[in-house]
N, C-alpha and C. Protein backbone atom coordinates (compact mmCIF):
# COMPACT_ATOMS: atom_id res chain seq x y z
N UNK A 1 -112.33 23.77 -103.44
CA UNK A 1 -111.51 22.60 -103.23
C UNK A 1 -110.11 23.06 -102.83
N UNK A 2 -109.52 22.59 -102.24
CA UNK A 2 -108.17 22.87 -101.67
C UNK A 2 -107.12 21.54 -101.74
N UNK A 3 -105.81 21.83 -102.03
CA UNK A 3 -104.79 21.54 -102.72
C UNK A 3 -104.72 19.58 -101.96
N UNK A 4 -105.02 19.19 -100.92
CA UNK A 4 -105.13 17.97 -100.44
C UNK A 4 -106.04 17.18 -101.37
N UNK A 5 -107.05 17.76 -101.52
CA UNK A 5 -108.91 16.66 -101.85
C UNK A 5 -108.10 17.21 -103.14
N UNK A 6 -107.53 17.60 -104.33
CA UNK A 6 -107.09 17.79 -105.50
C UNK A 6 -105.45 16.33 -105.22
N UNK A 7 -104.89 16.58 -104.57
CA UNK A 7 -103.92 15.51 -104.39
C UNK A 7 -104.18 14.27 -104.34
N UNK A 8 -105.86 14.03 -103.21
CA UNK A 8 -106.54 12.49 -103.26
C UNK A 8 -106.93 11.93 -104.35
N UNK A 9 -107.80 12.98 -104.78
CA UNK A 9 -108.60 12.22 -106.26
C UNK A 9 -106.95 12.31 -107.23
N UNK A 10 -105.86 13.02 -107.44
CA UNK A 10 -105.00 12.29 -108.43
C UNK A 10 -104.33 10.88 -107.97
N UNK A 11 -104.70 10.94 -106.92
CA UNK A 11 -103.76 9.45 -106.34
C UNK A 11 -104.33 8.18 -106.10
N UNK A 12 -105.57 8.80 -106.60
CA UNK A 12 -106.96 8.02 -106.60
C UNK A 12 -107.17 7.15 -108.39
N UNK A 13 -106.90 8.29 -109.16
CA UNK A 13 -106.84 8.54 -110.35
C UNK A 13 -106.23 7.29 -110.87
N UNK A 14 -104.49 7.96 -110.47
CA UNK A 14 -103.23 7.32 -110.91
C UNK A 14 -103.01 6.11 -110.23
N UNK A 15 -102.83 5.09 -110.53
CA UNK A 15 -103.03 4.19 -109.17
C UNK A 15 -101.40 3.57 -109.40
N UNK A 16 -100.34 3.85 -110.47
CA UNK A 16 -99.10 3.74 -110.35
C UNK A 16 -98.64 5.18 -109.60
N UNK A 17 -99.16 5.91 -108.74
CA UNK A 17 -98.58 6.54 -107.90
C UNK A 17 -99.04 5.93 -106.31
N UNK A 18 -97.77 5.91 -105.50
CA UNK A 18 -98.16 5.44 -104.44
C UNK A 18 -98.43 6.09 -103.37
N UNK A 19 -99.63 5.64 -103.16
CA UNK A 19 -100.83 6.80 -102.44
C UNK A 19 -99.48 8.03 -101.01
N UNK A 20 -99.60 8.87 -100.77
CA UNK A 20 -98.94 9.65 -99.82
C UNK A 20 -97.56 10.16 -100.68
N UNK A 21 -97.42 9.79 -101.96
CA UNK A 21 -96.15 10.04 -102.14
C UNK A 21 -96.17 11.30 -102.71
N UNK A 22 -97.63 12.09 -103.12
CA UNK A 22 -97.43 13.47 -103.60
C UNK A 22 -97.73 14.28 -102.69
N UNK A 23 -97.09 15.96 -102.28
CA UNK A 23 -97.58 16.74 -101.72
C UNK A 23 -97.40 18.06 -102.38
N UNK A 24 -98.14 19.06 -101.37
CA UNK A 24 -98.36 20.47 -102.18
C UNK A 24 -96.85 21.01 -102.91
N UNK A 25 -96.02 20.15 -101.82
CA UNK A 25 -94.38 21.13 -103.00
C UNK A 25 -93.89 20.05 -103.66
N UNK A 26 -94.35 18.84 -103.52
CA UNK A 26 -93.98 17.66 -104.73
C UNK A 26 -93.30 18.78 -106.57
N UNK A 27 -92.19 18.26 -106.54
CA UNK A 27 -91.55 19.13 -107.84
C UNK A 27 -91.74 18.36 -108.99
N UNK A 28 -92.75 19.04 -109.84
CA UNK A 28 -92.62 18.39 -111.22
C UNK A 28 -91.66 17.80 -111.76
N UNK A 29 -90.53 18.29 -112.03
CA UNK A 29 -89.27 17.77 -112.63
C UNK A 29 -88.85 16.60 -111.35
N UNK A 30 -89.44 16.38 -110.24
CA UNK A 30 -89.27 14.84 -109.78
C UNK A 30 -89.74 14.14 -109.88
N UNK A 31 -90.86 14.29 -110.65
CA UNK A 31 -91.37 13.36 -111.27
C UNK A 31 -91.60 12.68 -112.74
N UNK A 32 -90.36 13.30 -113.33
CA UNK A 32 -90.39 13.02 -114.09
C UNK A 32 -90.32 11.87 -115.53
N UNK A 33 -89.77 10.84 -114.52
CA UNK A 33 -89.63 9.48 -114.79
C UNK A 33 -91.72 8.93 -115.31
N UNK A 34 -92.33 9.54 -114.45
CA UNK A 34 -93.87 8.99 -114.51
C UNK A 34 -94.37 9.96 -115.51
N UNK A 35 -93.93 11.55 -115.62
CA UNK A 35 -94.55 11.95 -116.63
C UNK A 35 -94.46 11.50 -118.00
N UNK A 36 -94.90 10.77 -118.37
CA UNK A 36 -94.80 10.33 -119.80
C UNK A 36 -96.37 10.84 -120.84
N UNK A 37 -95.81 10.48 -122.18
CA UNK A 37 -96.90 11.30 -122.98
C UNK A 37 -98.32 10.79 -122.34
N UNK A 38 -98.36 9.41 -122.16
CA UNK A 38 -99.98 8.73 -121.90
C UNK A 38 -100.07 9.60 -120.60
N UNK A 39 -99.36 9.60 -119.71
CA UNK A 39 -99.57 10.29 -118.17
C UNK A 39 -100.03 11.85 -118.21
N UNK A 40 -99.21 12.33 -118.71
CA UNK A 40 -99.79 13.74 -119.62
C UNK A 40 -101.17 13.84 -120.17
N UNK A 41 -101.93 13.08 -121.16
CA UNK A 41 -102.77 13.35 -121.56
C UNK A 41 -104.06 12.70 -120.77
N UNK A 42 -103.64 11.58 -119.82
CA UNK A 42 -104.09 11.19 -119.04
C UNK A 42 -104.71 11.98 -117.46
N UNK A 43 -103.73 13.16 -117.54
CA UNK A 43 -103.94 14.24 -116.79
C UNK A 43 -105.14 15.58 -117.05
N UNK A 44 -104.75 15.73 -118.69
CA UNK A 44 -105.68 16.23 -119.13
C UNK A 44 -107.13 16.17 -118.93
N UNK A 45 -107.04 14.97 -119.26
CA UNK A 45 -108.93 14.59 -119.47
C UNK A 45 -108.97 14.49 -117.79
N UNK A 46 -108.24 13.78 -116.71
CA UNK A 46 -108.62 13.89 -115.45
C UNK A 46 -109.20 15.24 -115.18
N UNK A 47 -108.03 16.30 -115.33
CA UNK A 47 -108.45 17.72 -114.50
C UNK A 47 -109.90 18.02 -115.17
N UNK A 48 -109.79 17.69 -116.79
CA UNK A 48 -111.40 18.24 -117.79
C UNK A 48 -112.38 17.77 -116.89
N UNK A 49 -112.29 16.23 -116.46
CA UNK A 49 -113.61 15.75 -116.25
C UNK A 49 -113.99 15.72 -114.54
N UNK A 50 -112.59 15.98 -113.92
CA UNK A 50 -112.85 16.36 -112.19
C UNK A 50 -113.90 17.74 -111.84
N UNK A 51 -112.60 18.45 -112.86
CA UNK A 51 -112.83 20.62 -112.24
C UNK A 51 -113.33 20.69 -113.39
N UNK A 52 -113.85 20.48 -114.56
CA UNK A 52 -114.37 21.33 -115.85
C UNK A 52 -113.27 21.94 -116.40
N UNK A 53 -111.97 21.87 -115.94
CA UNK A 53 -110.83 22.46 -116.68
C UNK A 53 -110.45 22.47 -117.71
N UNK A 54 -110.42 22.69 -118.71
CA UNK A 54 -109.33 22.38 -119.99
C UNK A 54 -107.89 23.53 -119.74
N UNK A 55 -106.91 22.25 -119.47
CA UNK A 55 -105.29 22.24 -119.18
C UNK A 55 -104.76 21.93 -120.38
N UNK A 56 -103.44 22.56 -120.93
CA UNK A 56 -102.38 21.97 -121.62
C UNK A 56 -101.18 21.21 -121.44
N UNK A 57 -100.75 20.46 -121.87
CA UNK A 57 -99.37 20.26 -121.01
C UNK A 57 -98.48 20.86 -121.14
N UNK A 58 -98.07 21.95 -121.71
CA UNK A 58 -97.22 23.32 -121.18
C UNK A 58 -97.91 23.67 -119.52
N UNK A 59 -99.30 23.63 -119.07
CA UNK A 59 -99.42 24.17 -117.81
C UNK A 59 -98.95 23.05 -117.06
N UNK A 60 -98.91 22.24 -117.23
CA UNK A 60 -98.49 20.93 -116.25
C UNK A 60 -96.84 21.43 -116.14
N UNK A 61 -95.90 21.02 -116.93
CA UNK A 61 -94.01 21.71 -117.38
C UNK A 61 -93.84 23.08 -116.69
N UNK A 62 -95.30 24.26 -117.31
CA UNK A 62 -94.64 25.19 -115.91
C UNK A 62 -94.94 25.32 -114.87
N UNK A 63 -95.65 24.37 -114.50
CA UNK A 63 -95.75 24.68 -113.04
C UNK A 63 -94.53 23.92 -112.21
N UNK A 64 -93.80 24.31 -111.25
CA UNK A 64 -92.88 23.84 -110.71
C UNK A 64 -92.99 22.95 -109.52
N UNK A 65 -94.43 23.03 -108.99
CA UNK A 65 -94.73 22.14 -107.76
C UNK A 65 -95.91 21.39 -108.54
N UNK A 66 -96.85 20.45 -107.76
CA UNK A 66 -98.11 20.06 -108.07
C UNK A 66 -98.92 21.15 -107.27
N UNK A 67 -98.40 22.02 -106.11
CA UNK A 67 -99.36 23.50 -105.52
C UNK A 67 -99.50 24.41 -107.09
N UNK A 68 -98.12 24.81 -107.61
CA UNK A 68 -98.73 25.26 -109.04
C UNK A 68 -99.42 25.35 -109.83
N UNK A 69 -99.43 23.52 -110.19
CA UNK A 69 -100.17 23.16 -110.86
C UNK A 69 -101.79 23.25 -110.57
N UNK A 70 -101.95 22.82 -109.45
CA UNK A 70 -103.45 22.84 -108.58
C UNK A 70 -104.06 24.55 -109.08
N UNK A 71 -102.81 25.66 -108.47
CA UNK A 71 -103.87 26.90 -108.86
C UNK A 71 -103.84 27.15 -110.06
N UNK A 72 -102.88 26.85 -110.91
CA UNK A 72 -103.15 26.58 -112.40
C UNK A 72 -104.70 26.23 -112.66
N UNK A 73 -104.86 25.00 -112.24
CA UNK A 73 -106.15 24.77 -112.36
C UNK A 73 -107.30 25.59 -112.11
N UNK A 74 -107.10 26.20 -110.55
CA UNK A 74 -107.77 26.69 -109.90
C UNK A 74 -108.04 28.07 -110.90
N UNK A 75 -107.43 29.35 -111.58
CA UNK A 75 -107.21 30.13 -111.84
C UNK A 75 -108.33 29.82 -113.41
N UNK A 76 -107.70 29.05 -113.93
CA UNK A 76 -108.30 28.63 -115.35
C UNK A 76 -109.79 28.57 -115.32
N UNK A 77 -110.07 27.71 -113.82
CA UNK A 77 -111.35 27.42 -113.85
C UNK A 77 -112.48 28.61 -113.89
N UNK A 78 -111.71 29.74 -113.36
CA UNK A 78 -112.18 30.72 -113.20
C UNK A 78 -112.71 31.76 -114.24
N UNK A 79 -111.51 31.57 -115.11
CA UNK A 79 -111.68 32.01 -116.08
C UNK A 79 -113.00 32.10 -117.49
């Protein structure tokens, strides 16, 4: 999967994000108004039940883009 079809299904997901408004260097800390605790854990179970991931939300905070975050994912999954 590559960092776009990971951007659709969250915008797909989230439906208080308005579709086109995230991209690969989208900066976490600009979004921070939407990260809230429900959005956070809401993220969680997304990435669990999309990629098989289990994420924390420390990996969401350090990642500095949503590209971060994505190989965050990507990396974990691997694991």
């Amino acid at each position: 999967m590559d960092v776009d079809i990971f951007i659709k299904k969250f915008e797909e997901e989230f439906n208080d994000l308005p579709k086109g408004s995230i991209t690969p260097g989208t900066r976490i800390s600009d979004m921070k108004d939407w990260w809230d605790s429900l959005n956070v854990m809401l993220t969680i179970v997304f990435v669990l039940e999309y990629f098989g991931v289990d994420i924390e939300k420390n990996d969401i905070f350090e990642a500095k883009t949503i590209n971060d975050l994505f190989i965050t994912i990507q990396k974990k999954g691997r694991a």
